[in-house]
C-alpha atoms as a PDB file:
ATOM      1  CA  UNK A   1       0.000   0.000   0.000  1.00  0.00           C
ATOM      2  CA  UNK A   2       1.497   3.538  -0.942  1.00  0.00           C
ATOM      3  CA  UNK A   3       2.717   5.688   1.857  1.00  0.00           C
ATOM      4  CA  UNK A   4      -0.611   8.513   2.565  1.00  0.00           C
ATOM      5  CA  UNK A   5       0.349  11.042   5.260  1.00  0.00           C
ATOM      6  CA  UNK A   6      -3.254  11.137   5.108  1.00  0.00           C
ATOM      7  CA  UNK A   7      -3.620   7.702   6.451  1.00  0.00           C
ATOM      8  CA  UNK A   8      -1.211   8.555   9.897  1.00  0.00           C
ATOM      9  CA  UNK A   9      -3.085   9.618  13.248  1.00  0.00           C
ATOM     10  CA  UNK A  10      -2.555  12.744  15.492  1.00  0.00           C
ATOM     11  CA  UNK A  11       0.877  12.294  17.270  1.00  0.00           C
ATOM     12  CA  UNK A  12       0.027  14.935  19.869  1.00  0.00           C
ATOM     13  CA  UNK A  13       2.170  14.718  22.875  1.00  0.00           C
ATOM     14  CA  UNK A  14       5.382  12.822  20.956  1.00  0.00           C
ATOM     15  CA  UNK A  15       8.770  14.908  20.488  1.00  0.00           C
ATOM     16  CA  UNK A  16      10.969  14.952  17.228  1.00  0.00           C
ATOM     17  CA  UNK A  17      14.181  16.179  16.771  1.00  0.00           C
ATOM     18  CA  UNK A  18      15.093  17.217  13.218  1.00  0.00           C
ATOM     19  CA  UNK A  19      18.738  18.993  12.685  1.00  0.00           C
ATOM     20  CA  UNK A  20      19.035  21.457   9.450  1.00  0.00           C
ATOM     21  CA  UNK A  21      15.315  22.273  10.055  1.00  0.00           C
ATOM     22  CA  UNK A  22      15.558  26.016   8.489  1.00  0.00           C
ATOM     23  CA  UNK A  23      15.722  25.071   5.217  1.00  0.00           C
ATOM     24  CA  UNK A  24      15.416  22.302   2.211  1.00  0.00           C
ATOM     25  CA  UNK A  25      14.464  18.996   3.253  1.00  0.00           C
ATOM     26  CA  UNK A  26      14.412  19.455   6.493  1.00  0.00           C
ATOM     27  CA  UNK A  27      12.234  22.693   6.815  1.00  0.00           C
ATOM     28  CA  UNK A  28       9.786  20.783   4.791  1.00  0.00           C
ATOM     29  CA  UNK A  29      10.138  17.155   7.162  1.00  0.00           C
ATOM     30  CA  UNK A  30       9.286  19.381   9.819  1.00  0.00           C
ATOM     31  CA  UNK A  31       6.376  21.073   8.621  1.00  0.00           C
ATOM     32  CA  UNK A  32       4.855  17.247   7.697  1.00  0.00           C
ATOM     33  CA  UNK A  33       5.004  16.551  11.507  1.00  0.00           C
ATOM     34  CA  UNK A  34       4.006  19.780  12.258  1.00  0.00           C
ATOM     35  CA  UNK A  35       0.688  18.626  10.652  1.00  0.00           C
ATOM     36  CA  UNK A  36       0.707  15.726  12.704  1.00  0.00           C
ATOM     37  CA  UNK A  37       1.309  17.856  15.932  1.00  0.00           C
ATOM     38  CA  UNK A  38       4.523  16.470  16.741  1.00  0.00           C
ATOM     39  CA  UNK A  39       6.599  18.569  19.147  1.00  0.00           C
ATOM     40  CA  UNK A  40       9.070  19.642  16.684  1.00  0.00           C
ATOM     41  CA  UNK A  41      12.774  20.856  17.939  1.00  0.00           C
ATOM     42  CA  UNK A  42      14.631  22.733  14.884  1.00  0.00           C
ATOM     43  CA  UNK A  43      17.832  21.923  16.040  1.00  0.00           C
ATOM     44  CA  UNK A  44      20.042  24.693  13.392  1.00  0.00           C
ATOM     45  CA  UNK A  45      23.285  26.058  13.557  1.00  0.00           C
ATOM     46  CA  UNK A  46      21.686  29.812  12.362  1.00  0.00           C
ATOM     47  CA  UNK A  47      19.336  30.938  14.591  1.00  0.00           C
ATOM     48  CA  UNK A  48      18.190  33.911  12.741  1.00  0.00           C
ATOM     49  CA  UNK A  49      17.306  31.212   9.562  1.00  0.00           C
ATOM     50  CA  UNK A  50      15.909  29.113  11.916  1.00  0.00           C
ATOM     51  CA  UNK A  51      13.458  31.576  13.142  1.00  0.00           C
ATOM     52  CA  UNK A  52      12.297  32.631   9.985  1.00  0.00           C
ATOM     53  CA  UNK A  53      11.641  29.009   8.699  1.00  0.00           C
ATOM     54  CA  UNK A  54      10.029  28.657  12.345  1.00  0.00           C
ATOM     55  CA  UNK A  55       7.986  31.752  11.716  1.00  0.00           C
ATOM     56  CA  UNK A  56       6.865  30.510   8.300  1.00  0.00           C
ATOM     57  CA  UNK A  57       5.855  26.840   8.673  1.00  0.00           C
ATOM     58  CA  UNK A  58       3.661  28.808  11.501  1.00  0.00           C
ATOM     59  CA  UNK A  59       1.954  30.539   8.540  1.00  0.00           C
ATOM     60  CA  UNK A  60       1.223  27.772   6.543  1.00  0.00           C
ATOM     61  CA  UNK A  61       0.421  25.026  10.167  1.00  0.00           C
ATOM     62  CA  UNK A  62      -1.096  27.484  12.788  1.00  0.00           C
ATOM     63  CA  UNK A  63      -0.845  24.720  15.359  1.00  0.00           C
ATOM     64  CA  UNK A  64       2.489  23.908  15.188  1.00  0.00           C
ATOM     65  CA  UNK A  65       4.467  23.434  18.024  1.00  0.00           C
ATOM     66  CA  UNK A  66       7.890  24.404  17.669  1.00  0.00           C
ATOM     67  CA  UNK A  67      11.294  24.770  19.559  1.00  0.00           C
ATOM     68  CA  UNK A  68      14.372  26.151  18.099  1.00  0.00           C
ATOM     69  CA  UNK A  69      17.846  24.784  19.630  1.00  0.00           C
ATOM     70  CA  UNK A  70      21.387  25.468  18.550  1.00  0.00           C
ATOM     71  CA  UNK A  71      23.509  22.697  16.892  1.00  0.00           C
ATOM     72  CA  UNK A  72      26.502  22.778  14.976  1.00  0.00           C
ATOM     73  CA  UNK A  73      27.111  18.993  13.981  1.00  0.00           C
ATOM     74  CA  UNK A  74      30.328  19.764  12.942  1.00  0.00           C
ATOM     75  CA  UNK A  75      31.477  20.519  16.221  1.00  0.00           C
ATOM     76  CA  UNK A  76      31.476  17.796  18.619  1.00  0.00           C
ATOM     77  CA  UNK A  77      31.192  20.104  21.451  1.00  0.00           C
ATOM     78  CA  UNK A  78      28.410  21.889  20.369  1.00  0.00           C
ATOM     79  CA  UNK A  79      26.701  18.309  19.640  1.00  0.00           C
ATOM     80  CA  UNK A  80      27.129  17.201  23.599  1.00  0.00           C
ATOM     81  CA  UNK A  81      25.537  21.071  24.294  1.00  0.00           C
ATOM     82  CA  UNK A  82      22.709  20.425  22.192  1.00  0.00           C
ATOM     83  CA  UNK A  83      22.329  17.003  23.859  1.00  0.00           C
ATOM     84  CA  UNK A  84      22.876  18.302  27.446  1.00  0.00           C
ATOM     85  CA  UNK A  85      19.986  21.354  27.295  1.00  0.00           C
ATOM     86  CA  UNK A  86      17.605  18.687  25.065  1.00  0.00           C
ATOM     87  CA  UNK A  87      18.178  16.346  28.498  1.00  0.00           C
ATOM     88  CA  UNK A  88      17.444  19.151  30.899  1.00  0.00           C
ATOM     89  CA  UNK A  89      13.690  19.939  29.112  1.00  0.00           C
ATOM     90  CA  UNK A  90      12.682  16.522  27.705  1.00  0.00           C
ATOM     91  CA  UNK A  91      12.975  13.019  29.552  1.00  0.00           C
ATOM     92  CA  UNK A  92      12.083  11.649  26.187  1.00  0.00           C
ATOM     93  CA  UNK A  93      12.397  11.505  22.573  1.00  0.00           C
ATOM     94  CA  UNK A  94      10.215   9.827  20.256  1.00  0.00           C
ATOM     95  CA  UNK A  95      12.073  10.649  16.872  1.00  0.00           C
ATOM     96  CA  UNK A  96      15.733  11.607  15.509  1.00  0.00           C
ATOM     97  CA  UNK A  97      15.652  12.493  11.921  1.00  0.00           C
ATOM     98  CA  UNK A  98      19.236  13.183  11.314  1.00  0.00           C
ATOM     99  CA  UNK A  99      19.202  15.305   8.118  1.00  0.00           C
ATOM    100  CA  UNK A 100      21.624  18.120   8.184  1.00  0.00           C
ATOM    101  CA  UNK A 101      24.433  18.452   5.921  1.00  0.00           C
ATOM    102  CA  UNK A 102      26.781  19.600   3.454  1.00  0.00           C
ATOM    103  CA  UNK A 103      27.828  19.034   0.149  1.00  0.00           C
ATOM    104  CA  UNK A 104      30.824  19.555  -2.117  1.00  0.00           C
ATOM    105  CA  UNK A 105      32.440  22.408   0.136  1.00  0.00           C
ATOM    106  CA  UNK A 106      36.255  23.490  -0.477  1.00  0.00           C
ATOM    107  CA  UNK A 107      38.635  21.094   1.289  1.00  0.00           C
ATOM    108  CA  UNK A 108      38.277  22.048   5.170  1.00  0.00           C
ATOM    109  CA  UNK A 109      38.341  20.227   8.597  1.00  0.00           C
ATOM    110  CA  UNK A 110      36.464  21.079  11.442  1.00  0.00           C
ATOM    111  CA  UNK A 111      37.840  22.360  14.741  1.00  0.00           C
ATOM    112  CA  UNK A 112      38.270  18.476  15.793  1.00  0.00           C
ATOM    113  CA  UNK A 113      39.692  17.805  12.809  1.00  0.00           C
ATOM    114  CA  UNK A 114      37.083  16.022   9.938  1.00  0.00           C
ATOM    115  CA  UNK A 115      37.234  16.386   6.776  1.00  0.00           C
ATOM    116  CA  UNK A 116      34.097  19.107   6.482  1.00  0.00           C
ATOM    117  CA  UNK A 117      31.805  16.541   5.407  1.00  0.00           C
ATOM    118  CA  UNK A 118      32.499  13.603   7.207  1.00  0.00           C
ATOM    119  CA  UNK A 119      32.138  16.189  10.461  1.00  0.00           C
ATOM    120  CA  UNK A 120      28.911  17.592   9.768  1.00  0.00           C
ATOM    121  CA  UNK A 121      27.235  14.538   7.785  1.00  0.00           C
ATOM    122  CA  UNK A 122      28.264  11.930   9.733  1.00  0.00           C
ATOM    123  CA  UNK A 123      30.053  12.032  12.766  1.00  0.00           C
ATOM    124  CA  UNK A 124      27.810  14.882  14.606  1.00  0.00           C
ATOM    125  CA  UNK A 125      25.003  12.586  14.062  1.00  0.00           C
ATOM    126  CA  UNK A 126      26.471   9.505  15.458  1.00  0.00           C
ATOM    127  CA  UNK A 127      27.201  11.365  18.444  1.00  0.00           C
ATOM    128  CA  UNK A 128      24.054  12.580  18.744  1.00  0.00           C
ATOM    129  CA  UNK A 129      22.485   9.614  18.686  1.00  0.00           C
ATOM    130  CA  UNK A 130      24.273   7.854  21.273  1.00  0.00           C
ATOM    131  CA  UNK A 131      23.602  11.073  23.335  1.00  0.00           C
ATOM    132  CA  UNK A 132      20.254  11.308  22.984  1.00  0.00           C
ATOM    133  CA  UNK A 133      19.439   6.829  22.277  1.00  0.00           C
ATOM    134  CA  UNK A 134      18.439   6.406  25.855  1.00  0.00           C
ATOM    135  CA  UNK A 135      15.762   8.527  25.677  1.00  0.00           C
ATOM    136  CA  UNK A 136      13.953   6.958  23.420  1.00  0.00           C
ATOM    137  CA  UNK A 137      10.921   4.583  24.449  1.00  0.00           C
ATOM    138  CA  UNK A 138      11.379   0.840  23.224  1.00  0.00           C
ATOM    139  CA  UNK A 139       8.528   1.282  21.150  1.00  0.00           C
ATOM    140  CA  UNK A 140       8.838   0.786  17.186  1.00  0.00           C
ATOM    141  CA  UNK A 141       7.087   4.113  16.810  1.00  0.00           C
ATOM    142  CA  UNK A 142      10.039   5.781  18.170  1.00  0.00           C
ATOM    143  CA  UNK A 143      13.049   5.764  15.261  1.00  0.00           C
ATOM    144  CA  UNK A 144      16.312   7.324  14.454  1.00  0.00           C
ATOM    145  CA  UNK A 145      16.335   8.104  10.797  1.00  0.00           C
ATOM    146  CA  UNK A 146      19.502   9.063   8.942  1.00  0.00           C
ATOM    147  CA  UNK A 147      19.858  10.527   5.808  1.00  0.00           C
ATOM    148  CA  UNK A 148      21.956   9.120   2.850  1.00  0.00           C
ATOM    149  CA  UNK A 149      21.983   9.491  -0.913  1.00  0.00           C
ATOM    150  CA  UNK A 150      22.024   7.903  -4.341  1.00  0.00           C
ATOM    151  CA  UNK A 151      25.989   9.055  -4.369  1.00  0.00           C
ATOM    152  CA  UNK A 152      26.708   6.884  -1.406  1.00  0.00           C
ATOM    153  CA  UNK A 153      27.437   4.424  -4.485  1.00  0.00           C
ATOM    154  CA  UNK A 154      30.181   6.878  -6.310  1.00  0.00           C
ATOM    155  CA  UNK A 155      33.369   7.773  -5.676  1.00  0.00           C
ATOM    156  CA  UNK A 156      35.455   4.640  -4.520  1.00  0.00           C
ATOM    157  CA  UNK A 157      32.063   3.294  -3.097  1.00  0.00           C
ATOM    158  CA  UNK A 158      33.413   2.139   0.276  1.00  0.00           C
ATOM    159  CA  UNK A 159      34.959   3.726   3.540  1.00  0.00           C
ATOM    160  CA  UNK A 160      38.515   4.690   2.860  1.00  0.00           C
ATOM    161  CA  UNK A 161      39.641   4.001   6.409  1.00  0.00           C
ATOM    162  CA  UNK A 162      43.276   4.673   5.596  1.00  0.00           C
ATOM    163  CA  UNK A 163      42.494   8.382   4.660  1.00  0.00           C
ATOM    164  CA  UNK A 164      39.050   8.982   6.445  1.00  0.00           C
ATOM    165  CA  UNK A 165      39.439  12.448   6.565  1.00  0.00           C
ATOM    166  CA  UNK A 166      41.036  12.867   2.763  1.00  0.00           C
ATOM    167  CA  UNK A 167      44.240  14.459   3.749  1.00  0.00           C
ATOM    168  CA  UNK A 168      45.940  12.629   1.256  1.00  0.00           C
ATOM    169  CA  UNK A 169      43.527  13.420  -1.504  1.00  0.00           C
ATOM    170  CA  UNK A 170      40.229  15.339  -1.671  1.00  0.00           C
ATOM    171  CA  UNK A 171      37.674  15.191  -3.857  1.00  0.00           C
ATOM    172  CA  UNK A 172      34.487  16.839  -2.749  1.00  0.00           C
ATOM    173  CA  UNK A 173      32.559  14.401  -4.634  1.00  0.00           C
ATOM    174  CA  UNK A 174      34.146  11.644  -3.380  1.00  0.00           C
ATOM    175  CA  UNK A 175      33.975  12.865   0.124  1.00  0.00           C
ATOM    176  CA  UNK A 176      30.677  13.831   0.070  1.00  0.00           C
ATOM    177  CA  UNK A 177      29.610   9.786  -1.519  1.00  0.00           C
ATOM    178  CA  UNK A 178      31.853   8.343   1.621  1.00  0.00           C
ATOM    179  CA  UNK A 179      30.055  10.687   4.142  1.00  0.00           C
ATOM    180  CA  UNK A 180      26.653   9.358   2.833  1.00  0.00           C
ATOM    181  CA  UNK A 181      28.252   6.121   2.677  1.00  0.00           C
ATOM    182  CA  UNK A 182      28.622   6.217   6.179  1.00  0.00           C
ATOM    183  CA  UNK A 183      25.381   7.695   7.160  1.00  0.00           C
ATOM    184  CA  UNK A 184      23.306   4.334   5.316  1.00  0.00           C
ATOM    185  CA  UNK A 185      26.161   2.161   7.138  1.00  0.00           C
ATOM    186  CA  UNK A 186      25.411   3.749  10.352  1.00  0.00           C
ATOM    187  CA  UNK A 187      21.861   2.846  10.143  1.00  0.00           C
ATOM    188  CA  UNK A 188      22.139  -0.450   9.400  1.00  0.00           C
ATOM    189  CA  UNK A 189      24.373  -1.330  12.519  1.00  0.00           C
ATOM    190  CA  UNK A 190      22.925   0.731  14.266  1.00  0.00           C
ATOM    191  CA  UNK A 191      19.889  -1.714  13.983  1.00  0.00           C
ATOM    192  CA  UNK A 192      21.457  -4.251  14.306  1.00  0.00           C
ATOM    193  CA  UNK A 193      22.815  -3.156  17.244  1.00  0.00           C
ATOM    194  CA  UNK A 194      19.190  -2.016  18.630  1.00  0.00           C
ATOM    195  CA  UNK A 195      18.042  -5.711  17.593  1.00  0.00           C
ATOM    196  CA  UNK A 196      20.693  -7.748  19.641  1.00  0.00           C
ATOM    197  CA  UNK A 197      20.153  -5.807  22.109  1.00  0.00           C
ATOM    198  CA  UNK A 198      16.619  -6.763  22.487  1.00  0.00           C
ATOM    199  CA  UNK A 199      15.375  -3.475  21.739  1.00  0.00           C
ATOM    200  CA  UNK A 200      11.929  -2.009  19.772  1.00  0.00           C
ATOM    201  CA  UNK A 201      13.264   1.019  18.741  1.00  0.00           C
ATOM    202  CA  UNK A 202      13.913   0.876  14.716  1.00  0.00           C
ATOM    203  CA  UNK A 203      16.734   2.519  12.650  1.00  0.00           C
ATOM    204  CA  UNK A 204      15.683   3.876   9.050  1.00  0.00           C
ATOM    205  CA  UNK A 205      17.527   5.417   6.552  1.00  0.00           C
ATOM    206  CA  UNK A 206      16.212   7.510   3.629  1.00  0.00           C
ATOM    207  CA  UNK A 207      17.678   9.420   0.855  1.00  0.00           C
ATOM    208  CA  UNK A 208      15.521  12.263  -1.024  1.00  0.00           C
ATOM    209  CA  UNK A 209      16.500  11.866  -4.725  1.00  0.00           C
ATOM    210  CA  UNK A 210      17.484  14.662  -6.646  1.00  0.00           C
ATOM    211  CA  UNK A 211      15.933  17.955  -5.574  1.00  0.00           C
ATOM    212  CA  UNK A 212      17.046  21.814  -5.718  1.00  0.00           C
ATOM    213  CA  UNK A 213      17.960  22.649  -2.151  1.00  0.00           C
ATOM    214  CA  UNK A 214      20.669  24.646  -0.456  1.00  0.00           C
ATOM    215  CA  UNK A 215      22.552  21.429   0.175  1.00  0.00           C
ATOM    216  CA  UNK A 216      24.111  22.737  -3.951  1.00  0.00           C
ATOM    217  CA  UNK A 217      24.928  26.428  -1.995  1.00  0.00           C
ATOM    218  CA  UNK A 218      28.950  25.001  -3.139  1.00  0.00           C
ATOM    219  CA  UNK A 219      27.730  24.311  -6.966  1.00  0.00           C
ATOM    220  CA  UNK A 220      28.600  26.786  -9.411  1.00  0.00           C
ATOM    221  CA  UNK A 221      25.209  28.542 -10.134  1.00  0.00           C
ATOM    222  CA  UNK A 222      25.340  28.674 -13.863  1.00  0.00           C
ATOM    223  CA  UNK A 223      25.300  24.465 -13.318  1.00  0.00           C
ATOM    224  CA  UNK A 224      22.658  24.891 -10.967  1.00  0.00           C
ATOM    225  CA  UNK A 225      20.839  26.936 -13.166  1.00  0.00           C
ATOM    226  CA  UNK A 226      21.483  24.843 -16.514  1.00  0.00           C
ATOM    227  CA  UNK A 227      20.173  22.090 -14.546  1.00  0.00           C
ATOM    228  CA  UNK A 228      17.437  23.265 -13.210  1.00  0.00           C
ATOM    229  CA  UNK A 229      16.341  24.867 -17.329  1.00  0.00           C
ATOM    230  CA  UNK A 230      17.508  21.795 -19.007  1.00  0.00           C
ATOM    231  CA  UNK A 231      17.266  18.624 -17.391  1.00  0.00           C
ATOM    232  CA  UNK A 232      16.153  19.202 -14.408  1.00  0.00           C
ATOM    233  CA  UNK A 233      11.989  18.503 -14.540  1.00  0.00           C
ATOM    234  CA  UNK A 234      12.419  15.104 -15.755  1.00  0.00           C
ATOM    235  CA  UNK A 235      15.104  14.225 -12.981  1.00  0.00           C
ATOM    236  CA  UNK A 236      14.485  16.434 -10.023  1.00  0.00           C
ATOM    237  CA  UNK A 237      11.593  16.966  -7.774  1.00  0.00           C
ATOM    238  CA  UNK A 238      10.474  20.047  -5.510  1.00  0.00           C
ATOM    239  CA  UNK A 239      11.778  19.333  -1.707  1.00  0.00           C
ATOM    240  CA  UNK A 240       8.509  18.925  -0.741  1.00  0.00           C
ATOM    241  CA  UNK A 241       7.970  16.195  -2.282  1.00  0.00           C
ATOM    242  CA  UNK A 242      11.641  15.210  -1.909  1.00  0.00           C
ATOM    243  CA  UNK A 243      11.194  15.186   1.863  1.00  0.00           C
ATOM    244  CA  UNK A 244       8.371  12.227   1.618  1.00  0.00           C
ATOM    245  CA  UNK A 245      11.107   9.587   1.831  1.00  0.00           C
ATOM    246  CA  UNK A 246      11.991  10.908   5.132  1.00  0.00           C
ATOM    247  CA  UNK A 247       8.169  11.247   6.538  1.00  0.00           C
ATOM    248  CA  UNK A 248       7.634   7.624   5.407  1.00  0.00           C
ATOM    249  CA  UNK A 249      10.688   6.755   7.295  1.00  0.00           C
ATOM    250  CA  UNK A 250       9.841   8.179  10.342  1.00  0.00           C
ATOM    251  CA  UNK A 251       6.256   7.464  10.314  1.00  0.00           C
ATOM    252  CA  UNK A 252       5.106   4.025   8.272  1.00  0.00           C
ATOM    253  CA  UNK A 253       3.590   1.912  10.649  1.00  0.00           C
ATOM    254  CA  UNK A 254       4.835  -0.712   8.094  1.00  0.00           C
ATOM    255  CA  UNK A 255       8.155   0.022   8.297  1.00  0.00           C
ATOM    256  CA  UNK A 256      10.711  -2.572   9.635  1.00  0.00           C
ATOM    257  CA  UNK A 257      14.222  -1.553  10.975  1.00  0.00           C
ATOM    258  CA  UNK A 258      17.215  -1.694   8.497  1.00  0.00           C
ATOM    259  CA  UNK A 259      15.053  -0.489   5.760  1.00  0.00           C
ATOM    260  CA  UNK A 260      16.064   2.261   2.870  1.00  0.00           C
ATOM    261  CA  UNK A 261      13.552   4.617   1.188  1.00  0.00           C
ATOM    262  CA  UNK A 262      13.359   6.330  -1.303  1.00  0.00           C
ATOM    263  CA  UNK A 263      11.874   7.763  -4.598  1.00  0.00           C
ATOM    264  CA  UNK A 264      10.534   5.219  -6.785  1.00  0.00           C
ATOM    265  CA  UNK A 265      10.908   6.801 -10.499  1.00  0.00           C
ATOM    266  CA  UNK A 266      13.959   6.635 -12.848  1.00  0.00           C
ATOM    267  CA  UNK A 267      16.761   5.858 -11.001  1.00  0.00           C
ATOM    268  CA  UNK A 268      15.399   6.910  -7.755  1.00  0.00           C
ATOM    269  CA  UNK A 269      15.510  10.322  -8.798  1.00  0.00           C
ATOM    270  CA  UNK A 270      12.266  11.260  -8.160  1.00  0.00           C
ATOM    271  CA  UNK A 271       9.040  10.244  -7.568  1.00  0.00           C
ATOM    272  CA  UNK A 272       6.433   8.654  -4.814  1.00  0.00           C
ATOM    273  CA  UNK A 273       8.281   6.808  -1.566  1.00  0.00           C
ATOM    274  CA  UNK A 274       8.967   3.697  -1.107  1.00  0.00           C
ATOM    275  CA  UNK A 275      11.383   1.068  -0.152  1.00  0.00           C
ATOM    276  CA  UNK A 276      15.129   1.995  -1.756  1.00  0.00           C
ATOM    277  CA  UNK A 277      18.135  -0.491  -2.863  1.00  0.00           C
ATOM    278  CA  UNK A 278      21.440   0.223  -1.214  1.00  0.00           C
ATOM    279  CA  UNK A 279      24.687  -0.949  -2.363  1.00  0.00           C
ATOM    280  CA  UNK A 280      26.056  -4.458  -1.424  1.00  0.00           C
ATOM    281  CA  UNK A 281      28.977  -2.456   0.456  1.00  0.00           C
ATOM    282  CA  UNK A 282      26.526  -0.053   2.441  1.00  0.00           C
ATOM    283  CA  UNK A 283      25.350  -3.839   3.867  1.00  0.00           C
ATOM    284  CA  UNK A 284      29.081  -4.919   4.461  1.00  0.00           C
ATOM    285  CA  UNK A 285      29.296  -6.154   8.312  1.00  0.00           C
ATOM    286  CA  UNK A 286      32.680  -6.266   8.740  1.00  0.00           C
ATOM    287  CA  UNK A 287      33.426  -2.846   7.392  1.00  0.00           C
ATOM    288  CA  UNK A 288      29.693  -1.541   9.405  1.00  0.00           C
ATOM    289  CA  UNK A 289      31.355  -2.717  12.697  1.00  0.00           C
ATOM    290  CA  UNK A 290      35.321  -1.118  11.891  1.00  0.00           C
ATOM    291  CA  UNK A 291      33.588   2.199  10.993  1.00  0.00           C
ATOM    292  CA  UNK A 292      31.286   1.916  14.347  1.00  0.00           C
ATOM    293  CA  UNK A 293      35.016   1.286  16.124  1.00  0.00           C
ATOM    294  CA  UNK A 294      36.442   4.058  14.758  1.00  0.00           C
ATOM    295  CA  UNK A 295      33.641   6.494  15.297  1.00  0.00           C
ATOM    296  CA  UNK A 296      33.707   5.834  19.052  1.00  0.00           C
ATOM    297  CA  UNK A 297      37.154   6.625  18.510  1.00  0.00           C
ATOM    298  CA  UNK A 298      37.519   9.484  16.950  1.00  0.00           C
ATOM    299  CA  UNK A 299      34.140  11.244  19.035  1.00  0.00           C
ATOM    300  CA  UNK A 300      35.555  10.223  22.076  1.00  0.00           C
ATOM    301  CA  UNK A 301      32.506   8.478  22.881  1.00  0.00           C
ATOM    302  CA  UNK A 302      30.974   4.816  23.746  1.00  0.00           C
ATOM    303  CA  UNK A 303      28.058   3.811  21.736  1.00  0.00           C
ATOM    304  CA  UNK A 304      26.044   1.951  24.360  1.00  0.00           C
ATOM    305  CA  UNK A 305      23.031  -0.053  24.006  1.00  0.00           C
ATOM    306  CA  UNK A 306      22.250  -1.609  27.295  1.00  0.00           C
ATOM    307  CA  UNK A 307      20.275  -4.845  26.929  1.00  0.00           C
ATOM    308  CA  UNK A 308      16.413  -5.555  27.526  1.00  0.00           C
ATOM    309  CA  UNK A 309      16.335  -7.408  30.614  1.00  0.00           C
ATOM    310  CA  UNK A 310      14.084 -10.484  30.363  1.00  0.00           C
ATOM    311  CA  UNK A 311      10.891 -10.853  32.258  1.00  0.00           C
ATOM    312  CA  UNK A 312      11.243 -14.062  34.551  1.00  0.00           C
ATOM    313  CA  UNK A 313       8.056 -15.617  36.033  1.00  0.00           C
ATOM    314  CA  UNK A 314       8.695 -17.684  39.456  1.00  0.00           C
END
């Protein structure tokens, strides 16, 4: 049966987290729950943008309820802030839509030194989620989903653990494919992870397609433009429609943990959601649980997933 926002009950009284809320995919992700009275938490590096996007999803969904918090995912210290104030005002957390990002920047590393997009894309947002995990009820409704891409399969195609951070050689393309990479692996342990562990709680990934957003801000414009005059309304779709993925993600009450969605046309460039293919890398254990190692590592922080305890009868 086709995904129908339509079709999904009043979640009044459940709290979402979405990062890069201001703008693109995930201004529109959080109007969706908006409509479904979720208590939404922008969580945006530029508060001024973020009240503006804040102020109009209000136009458009009087009754939203919405909470702006500071984030920059790609500094880990600003990621255990965010985490630390989100603690001191919620004791729970019913959804994590990690969608924030970058894309083909200039060679740079963040102040704990990631390659740009590996920072912001990926590592933020696996701290996060082991900041914020425990908060979540072990209830399938409640669901981290991270965001990946069709380019997760370009570049090399796998993680380049010898050069994570591309100091030896940068391509922006190919970063960008191993940060999205990374995101879609992350998901998948992470369920596994959640399922050994005895838990309810599901990890989804989605990826939008192709859509004009301010994730191409580092694109020269006359591409963006020839694109978007050319090409562009047989491959691309409006982020509204772009975002679905992510709302089917998060909210199927079909969905089972592990899965990928996605657009359904040509390519998976476009079209209605529905259930994605992901490389046969992206499902690679071995190289799921060395990137999980190293990504305690290098945040400086241990994933933990305490187990259910079993019910015993005497």
């Amino acid at each position: 049966m086709a995904f129908d926002l339509e079709n999904i009950p009043s979640q009044q009284g459940k709290v979402a987290i979405v990062t890069g809320a201001n703008t693109g995919l995930g201004y529109e992700t959080v109007s969706y729950l908006a409509q479904k009275h979720f208590k939404v938490i922008m969580a945006c590096r530029d508060l001024e943008k973020a009240a503006q996007a804040k102020a109009k999803i209000k136009m458009t969904v009087p009754v939203a309820d919405l909470e702006i918090l500071q984030i920059d995912l790609s500094d880990l210290s600003s990621v255990r802030g965010f985490a630390q104030i989100f603690r001191q005002n919620y004791n729970s957390l019913d959804l994590l839509i990690n969608n924030a990002g970058i894309m083909w920047p200039p060679y740079a590393l963040t102040v704990d030194g990631f390659e740009s997009q590996m920072g912001a894309n990926y590592f933020g947002h696996f701290l996060l989620t082991a900041l914020l995990l425990d908060l979540m009820p072990n209830t399938s409704e409640s669901r981290v989903v991270s965001l990946s891409s069709n380019a997760h399969r370009l570049g090399a195609g796998k993680i380049n653990f010898d050069d994570l951070q591309s100091k030896q050689n940068y391509s922006k393309t190919g970063a960008y494919a191993q940060s999205k990479l990374a995101c879609l692996m992350f998901g998948n342990e992470l369920q596994r992870r959640l399922a050994q562990a005895g838990k309810k709680i599901l990890s989804v990934t989605a990826h939008p397609g192709v859509s004009n957003t301010e994730l191409a801000r580092h694109m020269p414009q006359y591409q963006v433009q020839l694109i978007q005059y050319t090409i562009g309304p047989w491959l691309c779709h409006a982020p509204d429609q772009a975002a679905l993925p992510i709302v089917m993600a998060a909210l199927d009450p079909e969905a089972q943990g592990g899965e990928y969605f996605g657009p359904q046309g040509f390519m998976e460039m476009k079209g209605q959601p529905g259930r994605a293919t992901q490389s046969n890398y992206a499902q690679n254990l071995a190289a799921a649980a060395q990137l999980w190692d190293v990504s305690e590592e290098l945040t400086g922080c241990t994933f933990a997933i305490p187990q259910v305890q079993a019910v015993t009868t005497s």
